[in-house]
Protein backbone atom coordinates (compact mmCIF):
# COMPACT_ATOMS: atom_id res chain seq x y z
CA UNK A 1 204.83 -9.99 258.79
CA UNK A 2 204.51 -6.42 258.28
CA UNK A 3 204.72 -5.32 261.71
CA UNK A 4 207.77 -7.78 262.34
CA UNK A 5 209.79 -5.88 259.23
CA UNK A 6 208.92 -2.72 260.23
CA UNK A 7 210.50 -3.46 263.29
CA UNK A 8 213.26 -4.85 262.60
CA UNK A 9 213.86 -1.99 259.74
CA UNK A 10 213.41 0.66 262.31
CA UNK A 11 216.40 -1.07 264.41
CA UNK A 12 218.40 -1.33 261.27
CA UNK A 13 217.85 2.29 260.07
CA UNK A 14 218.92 3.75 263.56
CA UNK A 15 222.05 1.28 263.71
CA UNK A 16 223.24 2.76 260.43
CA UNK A 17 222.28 6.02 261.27
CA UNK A 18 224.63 5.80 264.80
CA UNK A 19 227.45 4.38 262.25
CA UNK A 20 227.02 6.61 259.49
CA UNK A 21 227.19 9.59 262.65
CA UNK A 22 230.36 7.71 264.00
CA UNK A 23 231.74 7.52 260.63
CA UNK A 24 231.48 10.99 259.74
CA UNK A 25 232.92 12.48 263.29
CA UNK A 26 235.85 9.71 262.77
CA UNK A 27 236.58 11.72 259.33
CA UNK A 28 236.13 15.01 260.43
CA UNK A 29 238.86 14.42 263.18
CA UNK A 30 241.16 12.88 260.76
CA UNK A 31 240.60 15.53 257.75
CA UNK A 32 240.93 18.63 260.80
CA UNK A 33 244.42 16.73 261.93
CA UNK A 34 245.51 16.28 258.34
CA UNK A 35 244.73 20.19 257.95
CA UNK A 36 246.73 21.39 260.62
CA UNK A 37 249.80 18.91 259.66
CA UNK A 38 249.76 19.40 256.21
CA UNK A 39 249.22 23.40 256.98
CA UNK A 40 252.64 22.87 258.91
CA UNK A 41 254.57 21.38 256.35
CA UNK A 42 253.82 23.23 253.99
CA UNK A 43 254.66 26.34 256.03
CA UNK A 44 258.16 24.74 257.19
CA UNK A 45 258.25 24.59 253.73
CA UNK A 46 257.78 27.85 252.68
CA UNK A 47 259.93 29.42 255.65
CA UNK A 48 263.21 27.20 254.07
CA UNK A 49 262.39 28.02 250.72
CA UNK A 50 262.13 31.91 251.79
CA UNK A 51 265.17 31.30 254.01
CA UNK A 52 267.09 29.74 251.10
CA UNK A 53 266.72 32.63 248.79
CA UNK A 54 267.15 34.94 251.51
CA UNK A 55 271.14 33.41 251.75
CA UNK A 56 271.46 32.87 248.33
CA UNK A 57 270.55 36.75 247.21
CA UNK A 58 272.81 37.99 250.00
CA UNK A 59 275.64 35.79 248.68
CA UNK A 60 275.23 36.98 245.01
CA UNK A 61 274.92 40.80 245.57
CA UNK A 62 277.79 40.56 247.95
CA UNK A 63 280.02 38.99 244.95
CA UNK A 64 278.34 41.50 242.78
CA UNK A 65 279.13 44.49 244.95
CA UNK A 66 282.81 42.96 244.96
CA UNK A 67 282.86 42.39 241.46
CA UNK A 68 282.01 45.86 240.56
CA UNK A 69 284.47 47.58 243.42
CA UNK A 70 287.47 45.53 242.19
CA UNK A 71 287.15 46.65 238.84
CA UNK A 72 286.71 50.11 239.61
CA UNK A 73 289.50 49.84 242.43
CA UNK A 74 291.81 48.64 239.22
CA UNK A 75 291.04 51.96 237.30
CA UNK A 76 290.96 54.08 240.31
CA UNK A 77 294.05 53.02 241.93
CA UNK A 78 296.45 54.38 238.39
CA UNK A 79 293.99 57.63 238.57
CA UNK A 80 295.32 58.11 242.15
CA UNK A 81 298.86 57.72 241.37
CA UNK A 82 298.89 60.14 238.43
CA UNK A 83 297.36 62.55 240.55
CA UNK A 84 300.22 62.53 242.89
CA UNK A 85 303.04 63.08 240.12
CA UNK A 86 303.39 60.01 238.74
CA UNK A 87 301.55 59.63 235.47
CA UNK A 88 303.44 56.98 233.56
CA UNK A 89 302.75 53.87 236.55
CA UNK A 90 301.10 51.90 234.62
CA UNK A 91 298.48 49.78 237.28
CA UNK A 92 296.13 46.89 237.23
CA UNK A 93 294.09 48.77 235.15
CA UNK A 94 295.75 47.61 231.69
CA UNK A 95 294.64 43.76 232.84
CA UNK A 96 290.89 44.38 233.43
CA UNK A 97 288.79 42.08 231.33
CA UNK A 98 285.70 42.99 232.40
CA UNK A 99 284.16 44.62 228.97
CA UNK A 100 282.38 48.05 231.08
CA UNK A 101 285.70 47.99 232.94
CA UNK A 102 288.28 47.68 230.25
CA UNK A 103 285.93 50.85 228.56
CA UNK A 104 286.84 52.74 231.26
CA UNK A 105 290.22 51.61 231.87
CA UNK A 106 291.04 52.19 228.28
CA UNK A 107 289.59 55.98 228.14
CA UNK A 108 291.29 56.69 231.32
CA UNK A 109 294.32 55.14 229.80
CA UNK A 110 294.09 57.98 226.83
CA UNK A 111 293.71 60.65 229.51
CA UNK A 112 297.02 59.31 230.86
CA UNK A 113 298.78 59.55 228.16
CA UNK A 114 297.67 62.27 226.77
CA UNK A 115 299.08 63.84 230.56
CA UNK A 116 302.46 61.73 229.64
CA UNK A 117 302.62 63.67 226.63
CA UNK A 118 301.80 67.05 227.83
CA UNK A 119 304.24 66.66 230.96
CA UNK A 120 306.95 65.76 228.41
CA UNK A 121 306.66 69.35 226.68
């Protein structure tokens, strides 16, 4: 009886072995596959995220930039005219209500009119 188990074992043992082999190279493939494709996505998804913010801070320092060069354009504009001679035009500058730009606007509006003043001496 012996000799027939044995047998038979050893047949058993190197059909599990082969399956056990077969089963192992079958997830190998599949976890190397799922490597590269989840590798890819998750790429693709970091190049739209990246891509995303990339717009996004473009969009906001434009406005910013704009932002900042209207309100100085409102003060600056006045300045210019009371260069040339004309002191008392009043400009855009009086409506800023942007609080570092109304600051400015409202010392440069002293300077004018402390110019006003002088010029009517």
């Amino acid at each position: 009886m012996n000799a027939k188990t044995a047998k038979i074992t050893q047949q058993a043992d190197a059909l599990l072995k082969k399956d056990i082999d077969l089963n192992n190279a079958g997830a190998d493939k599949a976890a190397k596959r799922m490597l590269r494709t989840v590798y890819g996505s998750a790429l693709a998804l970091l190049a739209v995220i990246l891509g995303a913010a990339v717009i996004i801070g473009i969009g906001v320092s434009f406005y910013v930039v704009r932002d900042v060069s209207s309100g100085i354009a409102s003060i600056v504009t006045p300045d210019a005219s009371a260069r040339q001679g004309r002191p008392d035009r009043r400009g855009p500058c009086t409506r800023v209500r942007r609080p570092r730009s109304a600051a400015m606007a409202d010392a440069l509006q002293v300077f004018k009119e402390a110019l006003i003043a002088k010029k009517a001496r």
